[in-house]
Protein backbone atom coordinates (compact mmCIF):
# COMPACT_ATOMS: atom_id res chain seq x y z
CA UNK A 1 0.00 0.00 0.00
CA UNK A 2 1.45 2.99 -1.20
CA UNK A 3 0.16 6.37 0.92
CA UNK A 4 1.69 9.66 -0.21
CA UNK A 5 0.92 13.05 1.44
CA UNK A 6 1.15 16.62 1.94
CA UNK A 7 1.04 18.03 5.54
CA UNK A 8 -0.30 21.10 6.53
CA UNK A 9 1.69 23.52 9.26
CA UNK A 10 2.71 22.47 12.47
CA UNK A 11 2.45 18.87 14.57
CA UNK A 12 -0.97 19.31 16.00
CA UNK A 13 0.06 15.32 17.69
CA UNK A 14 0.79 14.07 14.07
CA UNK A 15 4.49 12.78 15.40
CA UNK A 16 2.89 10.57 18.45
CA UNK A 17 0.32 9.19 16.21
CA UNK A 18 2.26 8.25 13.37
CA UNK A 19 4.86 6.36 15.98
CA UNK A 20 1.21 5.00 17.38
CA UNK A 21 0.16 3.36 13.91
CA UNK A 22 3.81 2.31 13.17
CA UNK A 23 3.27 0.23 16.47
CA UNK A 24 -0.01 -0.89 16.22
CA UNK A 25 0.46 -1.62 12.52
CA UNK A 26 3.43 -4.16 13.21
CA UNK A 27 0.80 -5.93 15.25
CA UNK A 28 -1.88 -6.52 12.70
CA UNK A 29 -2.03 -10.04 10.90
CA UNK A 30 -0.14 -9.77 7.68
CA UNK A 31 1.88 -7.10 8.35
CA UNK A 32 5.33 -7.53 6.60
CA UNK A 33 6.92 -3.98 6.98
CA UNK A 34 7.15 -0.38 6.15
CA UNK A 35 9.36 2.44 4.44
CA UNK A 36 8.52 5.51 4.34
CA UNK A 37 10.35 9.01 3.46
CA UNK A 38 9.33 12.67 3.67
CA UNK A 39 10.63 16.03 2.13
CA UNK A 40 7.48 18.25 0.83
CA UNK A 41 6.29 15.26 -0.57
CA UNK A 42 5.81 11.94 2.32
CA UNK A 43 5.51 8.49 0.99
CA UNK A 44 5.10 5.93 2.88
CA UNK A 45 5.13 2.20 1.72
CA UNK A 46 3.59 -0.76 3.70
CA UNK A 47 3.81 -4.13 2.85
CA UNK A 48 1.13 -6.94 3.52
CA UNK A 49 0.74 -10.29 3.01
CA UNK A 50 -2.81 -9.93 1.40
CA UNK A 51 -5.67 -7.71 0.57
CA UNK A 52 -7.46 -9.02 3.69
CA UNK A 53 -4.83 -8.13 5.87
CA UNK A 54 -4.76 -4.67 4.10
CA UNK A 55 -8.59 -4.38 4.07
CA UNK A 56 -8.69 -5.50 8.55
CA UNK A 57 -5.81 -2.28 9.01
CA UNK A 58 -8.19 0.21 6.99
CA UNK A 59 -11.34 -0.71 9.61
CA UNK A 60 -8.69 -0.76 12.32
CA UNK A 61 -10.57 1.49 15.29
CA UNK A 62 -7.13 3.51 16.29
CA UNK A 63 -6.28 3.78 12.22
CA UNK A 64 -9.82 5.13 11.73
CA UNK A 65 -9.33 7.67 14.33
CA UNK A 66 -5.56 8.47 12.69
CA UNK A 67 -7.59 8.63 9.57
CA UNK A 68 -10.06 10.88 10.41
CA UNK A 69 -7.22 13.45 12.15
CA UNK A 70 -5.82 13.60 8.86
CA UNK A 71 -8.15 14.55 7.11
CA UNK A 72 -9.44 17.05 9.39
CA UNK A 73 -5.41 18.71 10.59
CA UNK A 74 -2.54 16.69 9.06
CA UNK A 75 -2.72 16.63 5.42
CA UNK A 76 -3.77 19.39 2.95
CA UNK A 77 -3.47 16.69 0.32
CA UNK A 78 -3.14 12.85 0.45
CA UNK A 79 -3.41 9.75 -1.84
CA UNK A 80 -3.76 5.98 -1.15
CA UNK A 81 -2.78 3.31 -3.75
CA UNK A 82 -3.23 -0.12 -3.30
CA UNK A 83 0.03 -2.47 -5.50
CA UNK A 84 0.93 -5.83 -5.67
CA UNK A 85 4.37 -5.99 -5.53
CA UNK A 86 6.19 -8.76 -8.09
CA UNK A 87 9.52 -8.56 -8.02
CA UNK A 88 11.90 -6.81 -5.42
CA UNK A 89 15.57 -6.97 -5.74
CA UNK A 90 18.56 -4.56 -5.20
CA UNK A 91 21.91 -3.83 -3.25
């Protein structure tokens, strides 16, 4: 799952909730890890084992709380895309 982002001004308890989902996230069935990077632009990539496991972290009650803060304070601009990954390889 692919979730890239814009944030609006200020922390408004964005920092403690993202290390929140990070945590809780690691706990959910079919969770297989995360990278993420942020300059204007933050993208964050989590990996899962299936679309079910991706489909229980979306109606996660904490995630649907971090959800809705976002789109009220945290992002002026977001976008989620949903991959199957293929092939991964490198250095």
């Amino acid at each position: 799952m692919i979730f890239s982002s814009t944030r609006t001004a200020g922390d408004h308890g964005y920092g403690a909730m993202a290390d929140r989902m990070l945590e809780l996230a690691a706990q959910q069935e079919g969770f297989l890890g995360i990278e993420s990077a942020r300059e204007d632009v933050g993208i964050t990539v989590s990996y899962w084992a299936s679309e079910e496991s991706i489909k229980s972290w979306k109606q996660n009650a904490e995630h649907l709380e971090a959800q809705r803060l976002g789109h009220k304070a945290w992002y002026s601009e977001f976008k989620v895309r949903v991959a199957k990954v293929e092939r991964a390889y490198g250095i």
